[in-house]
N, C-alpha and C. Protein backbone atom coordinates (compact mmCIF):
# COMPACT_ATOMS: atom_id res chain seq x y z
N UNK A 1 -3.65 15.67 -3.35
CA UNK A 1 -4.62 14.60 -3.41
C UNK A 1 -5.59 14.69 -2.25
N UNK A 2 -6.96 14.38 -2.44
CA UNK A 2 -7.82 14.16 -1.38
C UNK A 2 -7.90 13.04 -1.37
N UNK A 3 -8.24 12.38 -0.08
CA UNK A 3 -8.37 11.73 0.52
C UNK A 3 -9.56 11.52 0.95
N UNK A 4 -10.96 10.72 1.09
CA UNK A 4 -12.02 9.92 1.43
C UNK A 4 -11.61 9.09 2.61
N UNK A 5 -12.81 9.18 3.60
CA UNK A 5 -12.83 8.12 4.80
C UNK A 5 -13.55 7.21 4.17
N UNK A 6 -13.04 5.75 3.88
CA UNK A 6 -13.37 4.37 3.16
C UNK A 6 -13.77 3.71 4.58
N UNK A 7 -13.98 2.34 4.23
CA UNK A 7 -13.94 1.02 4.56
C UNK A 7 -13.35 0.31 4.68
N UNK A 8 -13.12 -1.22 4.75
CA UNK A 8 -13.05 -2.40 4.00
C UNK A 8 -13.34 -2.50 2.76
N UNK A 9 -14.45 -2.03 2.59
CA UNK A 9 -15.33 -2.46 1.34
C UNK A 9 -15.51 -1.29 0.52
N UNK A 10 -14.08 -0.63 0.56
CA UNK A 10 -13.53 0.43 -0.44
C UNK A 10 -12.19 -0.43 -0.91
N UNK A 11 -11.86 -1.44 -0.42
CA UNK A 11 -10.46 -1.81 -1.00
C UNK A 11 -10.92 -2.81 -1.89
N UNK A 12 -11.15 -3.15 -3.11
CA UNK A 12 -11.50 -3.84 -4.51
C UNK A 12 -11.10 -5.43 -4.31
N UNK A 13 -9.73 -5.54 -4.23
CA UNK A 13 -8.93 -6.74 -4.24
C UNK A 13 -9.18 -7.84 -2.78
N UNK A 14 -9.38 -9.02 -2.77
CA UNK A 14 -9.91 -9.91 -1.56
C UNK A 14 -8.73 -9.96 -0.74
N UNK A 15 -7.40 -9.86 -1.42
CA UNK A 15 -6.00 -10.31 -1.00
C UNK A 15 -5.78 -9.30 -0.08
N UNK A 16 -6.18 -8.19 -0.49
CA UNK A 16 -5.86 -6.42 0.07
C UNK A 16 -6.55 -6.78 1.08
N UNK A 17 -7.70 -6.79 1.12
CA UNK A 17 -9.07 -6.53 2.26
C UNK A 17 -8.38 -7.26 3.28
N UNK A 18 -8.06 -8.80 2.94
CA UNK A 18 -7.24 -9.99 3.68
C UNK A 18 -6.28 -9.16 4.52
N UNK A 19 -5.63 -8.59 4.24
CA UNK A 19 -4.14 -7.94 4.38
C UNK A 19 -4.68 -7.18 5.33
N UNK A 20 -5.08 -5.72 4.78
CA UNK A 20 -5.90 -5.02 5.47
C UNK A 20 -6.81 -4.97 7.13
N UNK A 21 -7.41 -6.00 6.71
CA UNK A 21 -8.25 -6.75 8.26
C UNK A 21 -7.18 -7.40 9.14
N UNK A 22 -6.10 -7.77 8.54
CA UNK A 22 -4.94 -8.68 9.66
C UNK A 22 -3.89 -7.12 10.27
N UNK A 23 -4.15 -5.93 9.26
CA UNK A 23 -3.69 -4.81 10.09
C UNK A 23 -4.59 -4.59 11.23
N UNK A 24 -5.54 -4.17 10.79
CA UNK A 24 -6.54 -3.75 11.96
C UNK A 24 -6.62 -4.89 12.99
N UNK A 25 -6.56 -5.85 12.77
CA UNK A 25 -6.78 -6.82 13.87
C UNK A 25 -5.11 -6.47 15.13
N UNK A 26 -4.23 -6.32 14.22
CA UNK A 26 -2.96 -5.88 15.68
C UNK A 26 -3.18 -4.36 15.90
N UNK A 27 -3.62 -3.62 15.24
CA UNK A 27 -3.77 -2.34 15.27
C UNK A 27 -4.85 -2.67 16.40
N UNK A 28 -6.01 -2.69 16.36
CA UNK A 28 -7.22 -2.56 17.56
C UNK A 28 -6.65 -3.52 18.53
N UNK A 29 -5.46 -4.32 18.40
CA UNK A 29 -4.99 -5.40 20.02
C UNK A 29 -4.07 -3.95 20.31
N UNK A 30 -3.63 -3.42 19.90
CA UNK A 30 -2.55 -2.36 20.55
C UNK A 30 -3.04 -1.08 20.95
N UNK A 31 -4.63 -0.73 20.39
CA UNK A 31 -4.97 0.23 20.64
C UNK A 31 -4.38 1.44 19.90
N UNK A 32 -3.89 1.22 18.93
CA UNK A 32 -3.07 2.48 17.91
C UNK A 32 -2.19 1.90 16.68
N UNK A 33 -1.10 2.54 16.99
CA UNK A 33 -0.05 1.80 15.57
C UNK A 33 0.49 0.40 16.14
N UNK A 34 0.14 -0.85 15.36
CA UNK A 34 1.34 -1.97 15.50
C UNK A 34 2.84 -1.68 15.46
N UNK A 35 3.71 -2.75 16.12
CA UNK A 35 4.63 -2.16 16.25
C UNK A 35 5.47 -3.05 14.89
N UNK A 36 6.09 -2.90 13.76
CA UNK A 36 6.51 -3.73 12.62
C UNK A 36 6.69 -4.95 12.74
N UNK A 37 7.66 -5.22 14.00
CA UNK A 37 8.02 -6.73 14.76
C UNK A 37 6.86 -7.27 15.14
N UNK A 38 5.28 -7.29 14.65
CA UNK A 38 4.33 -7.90 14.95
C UNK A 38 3.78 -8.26 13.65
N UNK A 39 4.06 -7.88 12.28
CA UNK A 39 3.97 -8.38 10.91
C UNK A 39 3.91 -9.55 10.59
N UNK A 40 3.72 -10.66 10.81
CA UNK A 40 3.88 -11.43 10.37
C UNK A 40 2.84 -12.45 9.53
N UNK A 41 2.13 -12.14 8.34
CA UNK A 41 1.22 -12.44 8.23
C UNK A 41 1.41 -13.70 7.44
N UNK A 42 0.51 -14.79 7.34
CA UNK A 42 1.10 -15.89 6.79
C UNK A 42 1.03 -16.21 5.19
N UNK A 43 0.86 -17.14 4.70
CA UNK A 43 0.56 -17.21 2.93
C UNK A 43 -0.86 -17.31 2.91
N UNK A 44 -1.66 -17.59 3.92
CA UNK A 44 -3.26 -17.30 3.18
C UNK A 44 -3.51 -15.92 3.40
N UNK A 45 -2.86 -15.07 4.06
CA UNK A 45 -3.61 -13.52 4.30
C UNK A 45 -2.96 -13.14 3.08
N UNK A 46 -1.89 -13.26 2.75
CA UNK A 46 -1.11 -12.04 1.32
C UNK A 46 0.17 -12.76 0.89
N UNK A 47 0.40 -12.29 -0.20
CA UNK A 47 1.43 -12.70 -1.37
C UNK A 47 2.49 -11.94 -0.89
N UNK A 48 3.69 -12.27 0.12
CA UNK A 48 4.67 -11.24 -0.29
C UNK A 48 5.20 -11.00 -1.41
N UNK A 49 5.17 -11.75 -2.90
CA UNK A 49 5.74 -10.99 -3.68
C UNK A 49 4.95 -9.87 -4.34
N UNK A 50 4.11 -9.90 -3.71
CA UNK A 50 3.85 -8.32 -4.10
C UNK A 50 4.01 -6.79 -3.03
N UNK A 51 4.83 -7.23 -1.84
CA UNK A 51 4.99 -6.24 -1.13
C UNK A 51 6.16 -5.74 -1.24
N UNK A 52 6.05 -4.43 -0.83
CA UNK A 52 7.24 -3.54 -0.37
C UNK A 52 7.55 -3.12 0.63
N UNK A 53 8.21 -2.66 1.30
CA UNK A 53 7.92 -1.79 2.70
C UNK A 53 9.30 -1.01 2.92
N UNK A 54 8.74 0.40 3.34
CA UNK A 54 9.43 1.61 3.03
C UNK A 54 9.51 2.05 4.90
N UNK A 55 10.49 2.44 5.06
CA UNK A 55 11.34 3.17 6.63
C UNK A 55 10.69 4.59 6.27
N UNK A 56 9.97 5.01 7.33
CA UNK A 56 9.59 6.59 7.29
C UNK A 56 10.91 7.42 7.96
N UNK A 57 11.32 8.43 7.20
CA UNK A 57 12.48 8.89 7.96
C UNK A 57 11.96 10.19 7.88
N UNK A 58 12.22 11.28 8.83
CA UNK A 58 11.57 12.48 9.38
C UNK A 58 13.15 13.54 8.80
N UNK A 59 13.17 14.51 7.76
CA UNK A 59 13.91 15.03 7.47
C UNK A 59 13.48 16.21 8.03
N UNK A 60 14.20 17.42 6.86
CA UNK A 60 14.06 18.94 7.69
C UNK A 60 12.85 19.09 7.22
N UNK A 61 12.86 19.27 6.08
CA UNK A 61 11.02 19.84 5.73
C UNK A 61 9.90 18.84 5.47
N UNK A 62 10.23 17.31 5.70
CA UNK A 62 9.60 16.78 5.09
C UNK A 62 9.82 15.84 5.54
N UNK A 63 8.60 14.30 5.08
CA UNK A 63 9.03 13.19 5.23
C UNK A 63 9.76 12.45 4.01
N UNK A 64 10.31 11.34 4.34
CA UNK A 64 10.96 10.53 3.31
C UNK A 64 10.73 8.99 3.60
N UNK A 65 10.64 8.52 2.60
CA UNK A 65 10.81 7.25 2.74
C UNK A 65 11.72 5.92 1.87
N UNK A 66 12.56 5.44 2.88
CA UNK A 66 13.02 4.43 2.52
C UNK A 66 13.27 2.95 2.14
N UNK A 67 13.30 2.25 0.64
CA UNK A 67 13.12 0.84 0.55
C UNK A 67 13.88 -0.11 1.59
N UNK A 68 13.00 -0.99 2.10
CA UNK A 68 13.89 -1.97 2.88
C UNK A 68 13.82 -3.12 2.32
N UNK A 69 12.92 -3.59 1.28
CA UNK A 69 12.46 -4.46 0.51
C UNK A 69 11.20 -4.50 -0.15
N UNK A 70 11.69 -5.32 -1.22
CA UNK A 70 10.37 -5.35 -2.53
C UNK A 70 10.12 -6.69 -3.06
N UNK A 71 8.72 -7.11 -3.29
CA UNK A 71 8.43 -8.66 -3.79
C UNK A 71 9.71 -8.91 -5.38
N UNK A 72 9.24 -10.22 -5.29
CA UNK A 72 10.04 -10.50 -6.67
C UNK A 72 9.08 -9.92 -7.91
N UNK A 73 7.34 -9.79 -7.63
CA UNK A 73 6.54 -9.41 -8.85
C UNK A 73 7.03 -7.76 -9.06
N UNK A 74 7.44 -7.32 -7.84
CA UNK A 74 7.87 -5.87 -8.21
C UNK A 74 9.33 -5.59 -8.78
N UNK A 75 9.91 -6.66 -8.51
CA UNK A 75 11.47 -6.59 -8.99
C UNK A 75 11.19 -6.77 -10.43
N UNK A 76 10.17 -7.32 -10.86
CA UNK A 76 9.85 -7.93 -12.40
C UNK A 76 9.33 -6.60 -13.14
N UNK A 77 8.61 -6.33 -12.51
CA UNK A 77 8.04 -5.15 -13.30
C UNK A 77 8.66 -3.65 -13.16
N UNK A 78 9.82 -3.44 -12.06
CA UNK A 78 10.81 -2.63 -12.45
C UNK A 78 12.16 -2.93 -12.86
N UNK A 79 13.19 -2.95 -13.04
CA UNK A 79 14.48 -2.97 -13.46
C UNK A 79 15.65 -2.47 -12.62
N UNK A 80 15.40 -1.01 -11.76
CA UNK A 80 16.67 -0.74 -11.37
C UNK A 80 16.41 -0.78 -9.93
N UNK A 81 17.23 -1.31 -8.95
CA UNK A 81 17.34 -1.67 -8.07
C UNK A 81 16.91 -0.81 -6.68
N UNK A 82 16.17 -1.23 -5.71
CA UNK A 82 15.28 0.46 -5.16
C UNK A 82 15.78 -0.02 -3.75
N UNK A 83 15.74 -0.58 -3.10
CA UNK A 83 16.63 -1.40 -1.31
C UNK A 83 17.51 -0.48 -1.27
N UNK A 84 17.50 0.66 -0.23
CA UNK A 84 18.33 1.24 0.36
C UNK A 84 18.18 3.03 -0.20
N UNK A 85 17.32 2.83 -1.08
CA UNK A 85 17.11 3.88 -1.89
C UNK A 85 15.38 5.06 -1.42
N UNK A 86 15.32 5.88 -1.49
CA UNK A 86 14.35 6.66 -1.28
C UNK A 86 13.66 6.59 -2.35
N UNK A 87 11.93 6.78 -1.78
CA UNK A 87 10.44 6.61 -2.63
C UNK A 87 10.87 7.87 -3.85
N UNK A 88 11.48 8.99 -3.43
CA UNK A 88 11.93 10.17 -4.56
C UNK A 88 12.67 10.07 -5.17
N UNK A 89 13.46 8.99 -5.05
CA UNK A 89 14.76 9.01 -5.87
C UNK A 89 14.01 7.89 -6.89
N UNK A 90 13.32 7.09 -6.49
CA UNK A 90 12.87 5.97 -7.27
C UNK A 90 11.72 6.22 -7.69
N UNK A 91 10.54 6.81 -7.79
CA UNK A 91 8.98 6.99 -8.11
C UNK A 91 9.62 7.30 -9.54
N UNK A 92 9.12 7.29 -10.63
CA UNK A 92 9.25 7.47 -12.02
C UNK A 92 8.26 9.45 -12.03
N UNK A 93 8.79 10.47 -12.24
CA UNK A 93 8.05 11.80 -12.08
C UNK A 93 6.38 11.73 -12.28
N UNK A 94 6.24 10.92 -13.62
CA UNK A 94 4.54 11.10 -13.26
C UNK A 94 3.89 10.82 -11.90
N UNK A 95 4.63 9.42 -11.63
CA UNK A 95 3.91 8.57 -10.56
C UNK A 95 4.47 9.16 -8.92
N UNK A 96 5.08 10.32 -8.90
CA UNK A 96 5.85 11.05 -7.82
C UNK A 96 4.98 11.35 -7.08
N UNK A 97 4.22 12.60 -7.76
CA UNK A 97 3.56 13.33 -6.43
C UNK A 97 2.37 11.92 -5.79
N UNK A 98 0.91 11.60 -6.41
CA UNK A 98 0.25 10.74 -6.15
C UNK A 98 0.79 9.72 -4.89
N UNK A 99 2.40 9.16 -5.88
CA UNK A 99 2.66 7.87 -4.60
C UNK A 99 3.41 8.68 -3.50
N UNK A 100 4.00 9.81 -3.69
CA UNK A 100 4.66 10.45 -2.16
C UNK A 100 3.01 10.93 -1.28
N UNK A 101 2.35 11.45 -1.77
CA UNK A 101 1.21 12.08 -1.22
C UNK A 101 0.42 11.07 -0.40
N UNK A 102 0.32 9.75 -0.97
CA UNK A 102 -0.40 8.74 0.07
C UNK A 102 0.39 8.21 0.90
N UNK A 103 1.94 8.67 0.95
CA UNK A 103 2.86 8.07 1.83
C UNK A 103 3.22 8.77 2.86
N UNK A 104 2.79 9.74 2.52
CA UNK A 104 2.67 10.71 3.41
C UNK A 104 1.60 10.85 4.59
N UNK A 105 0.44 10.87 3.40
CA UNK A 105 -0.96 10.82 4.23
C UNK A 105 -1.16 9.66 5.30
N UNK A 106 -0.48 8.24 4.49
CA UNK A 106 -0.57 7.29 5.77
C UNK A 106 0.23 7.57 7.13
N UNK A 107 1.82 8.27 6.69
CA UNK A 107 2.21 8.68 7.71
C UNK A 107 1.88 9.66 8.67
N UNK A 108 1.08 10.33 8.42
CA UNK A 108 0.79 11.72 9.29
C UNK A 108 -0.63 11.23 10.06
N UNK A 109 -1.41 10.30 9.22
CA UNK A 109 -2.53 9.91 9.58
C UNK A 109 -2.79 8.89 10.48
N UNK A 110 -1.78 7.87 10.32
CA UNK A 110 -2.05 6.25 10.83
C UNK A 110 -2.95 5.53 10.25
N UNK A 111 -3.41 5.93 8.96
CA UNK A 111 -4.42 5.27 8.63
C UNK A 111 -3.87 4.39 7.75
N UNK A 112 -4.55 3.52 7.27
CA UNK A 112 -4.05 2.25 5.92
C UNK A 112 -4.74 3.35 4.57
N UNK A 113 -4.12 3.22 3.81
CA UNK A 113 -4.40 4.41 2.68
C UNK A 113 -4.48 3.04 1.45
N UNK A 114 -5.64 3.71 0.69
CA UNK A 114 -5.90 2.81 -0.35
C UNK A 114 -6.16 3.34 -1.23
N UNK A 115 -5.35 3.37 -2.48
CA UNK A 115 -5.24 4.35 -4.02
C UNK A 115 -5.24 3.22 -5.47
N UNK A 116 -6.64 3.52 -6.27
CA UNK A 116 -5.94 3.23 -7.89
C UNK A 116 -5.63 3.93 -8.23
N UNK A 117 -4.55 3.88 -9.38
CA UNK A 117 -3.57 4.53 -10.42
C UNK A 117 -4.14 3.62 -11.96
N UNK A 118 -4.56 4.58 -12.75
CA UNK A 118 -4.64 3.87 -13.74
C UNK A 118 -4.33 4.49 -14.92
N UNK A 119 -3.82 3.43 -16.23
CA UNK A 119 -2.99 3.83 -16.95
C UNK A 119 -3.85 2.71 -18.00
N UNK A 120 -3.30 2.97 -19.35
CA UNK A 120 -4.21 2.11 -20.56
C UNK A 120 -2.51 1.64 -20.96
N UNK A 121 -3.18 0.19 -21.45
CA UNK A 121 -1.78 -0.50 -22.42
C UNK A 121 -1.77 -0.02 -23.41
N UNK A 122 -1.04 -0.82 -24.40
CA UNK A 122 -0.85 -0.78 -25.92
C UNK A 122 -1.91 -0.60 -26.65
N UNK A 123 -3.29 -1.55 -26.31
CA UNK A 123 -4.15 -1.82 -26.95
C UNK A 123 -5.24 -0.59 -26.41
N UNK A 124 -5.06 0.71 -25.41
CA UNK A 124 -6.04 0.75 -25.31
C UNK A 124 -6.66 0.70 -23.74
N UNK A 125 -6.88 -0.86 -23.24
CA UNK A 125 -7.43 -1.05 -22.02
C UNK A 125 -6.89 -0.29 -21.17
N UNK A 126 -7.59 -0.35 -19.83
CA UNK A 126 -7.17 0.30 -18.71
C UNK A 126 -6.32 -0.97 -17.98
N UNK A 127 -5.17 -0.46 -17.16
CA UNK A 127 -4.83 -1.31 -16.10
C UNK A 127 -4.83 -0.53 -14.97
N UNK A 128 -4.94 -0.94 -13.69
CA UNK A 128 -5.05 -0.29 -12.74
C UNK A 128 -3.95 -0.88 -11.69
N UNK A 129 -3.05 0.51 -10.74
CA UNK A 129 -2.04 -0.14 -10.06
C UNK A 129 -3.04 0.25 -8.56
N UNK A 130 -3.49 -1.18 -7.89
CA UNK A 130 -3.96 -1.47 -6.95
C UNK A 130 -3.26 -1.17 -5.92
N UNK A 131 -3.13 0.32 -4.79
CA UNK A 131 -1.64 0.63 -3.77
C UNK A 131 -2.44 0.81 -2.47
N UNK A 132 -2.08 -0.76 -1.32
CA UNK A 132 -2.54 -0.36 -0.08
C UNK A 132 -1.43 -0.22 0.80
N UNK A 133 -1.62 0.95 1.33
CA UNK A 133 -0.75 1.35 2.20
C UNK A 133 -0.91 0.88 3.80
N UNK A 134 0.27 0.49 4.13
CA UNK A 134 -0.45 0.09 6.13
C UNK A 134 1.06 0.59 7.01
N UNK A 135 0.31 1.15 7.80
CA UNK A 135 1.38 2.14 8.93
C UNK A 135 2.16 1.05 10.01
N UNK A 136 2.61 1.39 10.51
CA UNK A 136 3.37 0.38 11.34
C UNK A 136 4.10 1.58 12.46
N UNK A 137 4.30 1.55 13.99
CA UNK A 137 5.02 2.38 14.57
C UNK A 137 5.03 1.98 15.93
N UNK A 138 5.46 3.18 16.77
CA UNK A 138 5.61 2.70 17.82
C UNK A 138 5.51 4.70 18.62
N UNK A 139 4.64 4.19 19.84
CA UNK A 139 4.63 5.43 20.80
C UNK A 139 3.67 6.72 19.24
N UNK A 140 2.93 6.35 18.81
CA UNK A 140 2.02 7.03 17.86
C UNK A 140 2.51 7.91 16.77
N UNK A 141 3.76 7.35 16.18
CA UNK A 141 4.88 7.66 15.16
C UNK A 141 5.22 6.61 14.23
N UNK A 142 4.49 6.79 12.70
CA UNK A 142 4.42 5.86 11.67
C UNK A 142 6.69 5.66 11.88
N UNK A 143 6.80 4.62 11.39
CA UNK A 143 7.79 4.48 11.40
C UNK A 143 8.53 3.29 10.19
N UNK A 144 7.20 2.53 10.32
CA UNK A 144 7.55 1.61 8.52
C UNK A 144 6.18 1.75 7.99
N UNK A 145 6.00 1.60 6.75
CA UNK A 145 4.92 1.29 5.93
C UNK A 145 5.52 0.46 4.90
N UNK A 146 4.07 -0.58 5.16
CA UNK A 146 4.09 -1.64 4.55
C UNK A 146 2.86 -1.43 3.02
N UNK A 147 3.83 -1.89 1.74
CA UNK A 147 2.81 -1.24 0.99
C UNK A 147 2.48 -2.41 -0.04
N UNK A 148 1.40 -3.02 -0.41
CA UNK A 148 0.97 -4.00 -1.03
C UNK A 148 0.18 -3.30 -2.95
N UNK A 149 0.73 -3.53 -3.84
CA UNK A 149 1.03 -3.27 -4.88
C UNK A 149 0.57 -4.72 -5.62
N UNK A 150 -0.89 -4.17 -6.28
CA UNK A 150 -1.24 -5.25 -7.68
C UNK A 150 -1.68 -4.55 -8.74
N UNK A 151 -0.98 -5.08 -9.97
CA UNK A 151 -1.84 -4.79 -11.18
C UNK A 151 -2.59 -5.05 -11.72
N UNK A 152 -3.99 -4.71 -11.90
CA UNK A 152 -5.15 -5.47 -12.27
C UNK A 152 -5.95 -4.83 -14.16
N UNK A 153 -5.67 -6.25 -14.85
CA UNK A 153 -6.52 -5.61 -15.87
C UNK A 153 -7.69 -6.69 -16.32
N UNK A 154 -8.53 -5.99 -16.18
CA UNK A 154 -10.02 -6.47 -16.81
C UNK A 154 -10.06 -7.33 -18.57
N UNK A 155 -8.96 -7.04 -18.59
CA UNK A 155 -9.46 -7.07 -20.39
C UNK A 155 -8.19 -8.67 -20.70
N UNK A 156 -7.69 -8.85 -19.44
CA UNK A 156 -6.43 -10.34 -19.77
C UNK A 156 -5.43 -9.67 -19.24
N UNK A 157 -4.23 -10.51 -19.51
CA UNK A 157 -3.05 -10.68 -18.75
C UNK A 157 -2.44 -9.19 -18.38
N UNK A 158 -1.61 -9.04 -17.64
CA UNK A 158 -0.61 -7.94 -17.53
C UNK A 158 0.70 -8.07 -17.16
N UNK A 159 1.49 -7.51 -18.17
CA UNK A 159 2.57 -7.20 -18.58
C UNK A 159 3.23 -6.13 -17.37
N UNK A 160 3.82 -6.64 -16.45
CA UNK A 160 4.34 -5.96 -15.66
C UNK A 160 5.41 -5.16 -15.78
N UNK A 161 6.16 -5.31 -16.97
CA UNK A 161 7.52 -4.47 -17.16
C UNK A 161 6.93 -3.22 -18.22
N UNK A 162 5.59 -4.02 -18.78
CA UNK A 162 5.03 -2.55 -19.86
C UNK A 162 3.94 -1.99 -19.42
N UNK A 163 3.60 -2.07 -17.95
CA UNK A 163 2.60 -1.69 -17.48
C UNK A 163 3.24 -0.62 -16.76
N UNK A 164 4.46 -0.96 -16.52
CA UNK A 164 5.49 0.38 -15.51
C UNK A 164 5.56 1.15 -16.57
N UNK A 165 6.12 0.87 -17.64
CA UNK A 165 6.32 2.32 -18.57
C UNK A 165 5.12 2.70 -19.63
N UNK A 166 3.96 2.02 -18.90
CA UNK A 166 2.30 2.81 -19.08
C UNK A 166 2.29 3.95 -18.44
N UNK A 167 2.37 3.47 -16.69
CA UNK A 167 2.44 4.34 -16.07
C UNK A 167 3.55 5.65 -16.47
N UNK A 168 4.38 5.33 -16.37
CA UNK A 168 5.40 6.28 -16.62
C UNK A 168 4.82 7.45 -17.53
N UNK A 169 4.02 7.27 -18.33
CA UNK A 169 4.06 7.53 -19.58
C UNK A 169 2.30 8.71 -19.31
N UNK A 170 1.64 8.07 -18.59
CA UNK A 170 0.31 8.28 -18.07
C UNK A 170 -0.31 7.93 -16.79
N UNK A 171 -0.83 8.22 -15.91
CA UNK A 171 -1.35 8.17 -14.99
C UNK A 171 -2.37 9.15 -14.07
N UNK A 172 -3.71 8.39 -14.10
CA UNK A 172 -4.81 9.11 -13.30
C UNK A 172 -4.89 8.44 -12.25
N UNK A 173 -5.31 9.08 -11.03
CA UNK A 173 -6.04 9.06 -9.53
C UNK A 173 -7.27 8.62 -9.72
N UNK A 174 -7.73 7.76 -9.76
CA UNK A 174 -8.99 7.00 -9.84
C UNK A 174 -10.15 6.81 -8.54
N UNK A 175 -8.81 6.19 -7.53
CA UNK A 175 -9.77 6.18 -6.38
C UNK A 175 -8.42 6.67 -5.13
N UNK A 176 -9.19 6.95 -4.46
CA UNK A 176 -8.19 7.26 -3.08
C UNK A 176 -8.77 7.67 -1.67
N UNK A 177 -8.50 6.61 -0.54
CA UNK A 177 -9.17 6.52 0.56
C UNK A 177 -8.25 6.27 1.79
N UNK A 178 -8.56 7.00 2.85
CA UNK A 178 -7.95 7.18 4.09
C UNK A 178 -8.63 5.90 5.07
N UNK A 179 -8.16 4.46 5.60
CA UNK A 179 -9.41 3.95 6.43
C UNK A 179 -8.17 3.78 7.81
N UNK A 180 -9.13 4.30 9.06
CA UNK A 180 -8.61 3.85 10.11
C UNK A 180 -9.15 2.22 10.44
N UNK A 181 -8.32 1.84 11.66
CA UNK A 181 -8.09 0.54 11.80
C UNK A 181 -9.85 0.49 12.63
N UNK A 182 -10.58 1.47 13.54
CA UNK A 182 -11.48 1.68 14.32
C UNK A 182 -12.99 1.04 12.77
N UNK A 183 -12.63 2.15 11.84
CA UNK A 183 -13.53 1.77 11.34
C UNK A 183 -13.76 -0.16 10.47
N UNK A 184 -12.94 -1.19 10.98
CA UNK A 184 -13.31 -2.38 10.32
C UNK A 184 -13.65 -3.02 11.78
N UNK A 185 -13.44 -2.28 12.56
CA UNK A 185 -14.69 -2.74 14.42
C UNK A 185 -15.91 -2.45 13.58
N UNK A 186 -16.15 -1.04 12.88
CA UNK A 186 -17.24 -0.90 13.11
C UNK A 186 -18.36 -1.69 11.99
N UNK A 187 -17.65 -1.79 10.45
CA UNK A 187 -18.36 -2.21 9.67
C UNK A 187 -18.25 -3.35 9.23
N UNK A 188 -17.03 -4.08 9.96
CA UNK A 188 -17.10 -5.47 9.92
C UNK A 188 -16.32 -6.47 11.01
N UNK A 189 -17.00 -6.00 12.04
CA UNK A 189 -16.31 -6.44 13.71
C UNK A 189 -16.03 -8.60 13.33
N UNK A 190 -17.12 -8.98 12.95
CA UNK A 190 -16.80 -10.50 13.00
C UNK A 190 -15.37 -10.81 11.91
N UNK A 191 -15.22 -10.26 11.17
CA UNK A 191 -14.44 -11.02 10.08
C UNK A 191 -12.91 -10.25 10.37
N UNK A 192 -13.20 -8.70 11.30
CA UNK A 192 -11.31 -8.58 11.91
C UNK A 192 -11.54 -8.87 12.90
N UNK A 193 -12.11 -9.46 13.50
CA UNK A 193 -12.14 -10.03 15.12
C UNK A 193 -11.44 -11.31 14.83
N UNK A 194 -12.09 -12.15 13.61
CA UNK A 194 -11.98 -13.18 14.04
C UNK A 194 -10.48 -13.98 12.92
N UNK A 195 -9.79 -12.59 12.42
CA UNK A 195 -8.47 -13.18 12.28
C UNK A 195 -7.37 -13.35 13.53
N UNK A 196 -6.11 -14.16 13.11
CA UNK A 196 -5.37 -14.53 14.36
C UNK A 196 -4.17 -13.35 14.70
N UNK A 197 -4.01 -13.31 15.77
CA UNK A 197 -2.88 -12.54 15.66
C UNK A 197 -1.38 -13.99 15.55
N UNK A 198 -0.62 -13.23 15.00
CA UNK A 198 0.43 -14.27 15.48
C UNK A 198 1.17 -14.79 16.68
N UNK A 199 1.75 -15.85 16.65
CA UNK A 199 2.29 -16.25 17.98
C UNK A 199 3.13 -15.58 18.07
């Protein structure tokens, strides 16, 4: 997968951007990676039930990553149980390489990684799986990523348990972007300045 240097205003969703800007805002107080134990974002920045967040673990050839938890909208729209379990053991094969590749890229990079995946329902339409990725570490070594997951369809509702075995079934790379925390100083300094950090 390639990867694009984005924005803010490469991430589609207001909730994401929300999310997004409250990274960069501890990211530019620390001068690099936040450290996870500084997460704490409240109910107007983001929905935890739509997050996940995966333990980067450093194997022999490779990285890996591990579930530490998943929203209840993601428990809905998968079935078998992923907490304690690795992104490879659990990614469904289509959706493998794409979601290891940006989990990667955020890890090696530090950057917040922002990918659609899109797949058509029953009828046809497109749905798109909305995946922002945000690094978390300590001493300049990703160490959790926090990954925020929506399904968005244009055309009405979505079916989250038949939108997984859309994907399963099909899936294109639509969009995919690398943004450091430096660049929302640069293209939108008032609006991550002026979120809070937590107490």
């Amino acid at each position: 997968m390639n990867f694009e240097n984005g924005t803010i205003d490469s991430i589609r969703s207001k909730s994401q951007r929300g999310l997004a800007a409250y990274w960069a805002r501890l990211a530019l107080a620390e001068s690099g990676l936040p450290p996870f134990d500084q997460f704490t974002p409240g109910p107007g920045i983001h929905d935890p039930k739509t997050i996940a967040v995966w333990k980067v673990e450093a194997g022999k050839d490779q990285l890996d990553f591990r579930a530490l938890y998943r929203g209840s909208f993601i428990d809905e729209a998968v079935k078998d149980a992923w907490v304690g379990k690795t992104l490879s053991e659990v990614a469904p094969p289509v959706l493998r390489t794409p979601i290891i590749a940006a989990s990667a890229h955020c890890a090696s990079s530090g950057c917040a990684i922002y990918t659609v995946l899109r797949t058509c329902d029953d009828a046809g339409s497109p749905v798109d799986l909305e995946r922002l990725l945000l690094p978390f570490g300590t001493r300049g070594r990703v160490r959790v990523i926090v990954a925020s997951l929506q399904l968005v369809s244009l055309e009405g509702k979505v079916e989250r348990r038949k939108a997984v075995e859309s994907f399963e079934l099909q899936t294109d790379v639509v969009l995919s972007f690398r943004i450091s925390s430096n660049s929302f100083k640069e293209s939108r300094p008032n609006k991550a300045a002026s979120l809070p950090l937590p107490a």
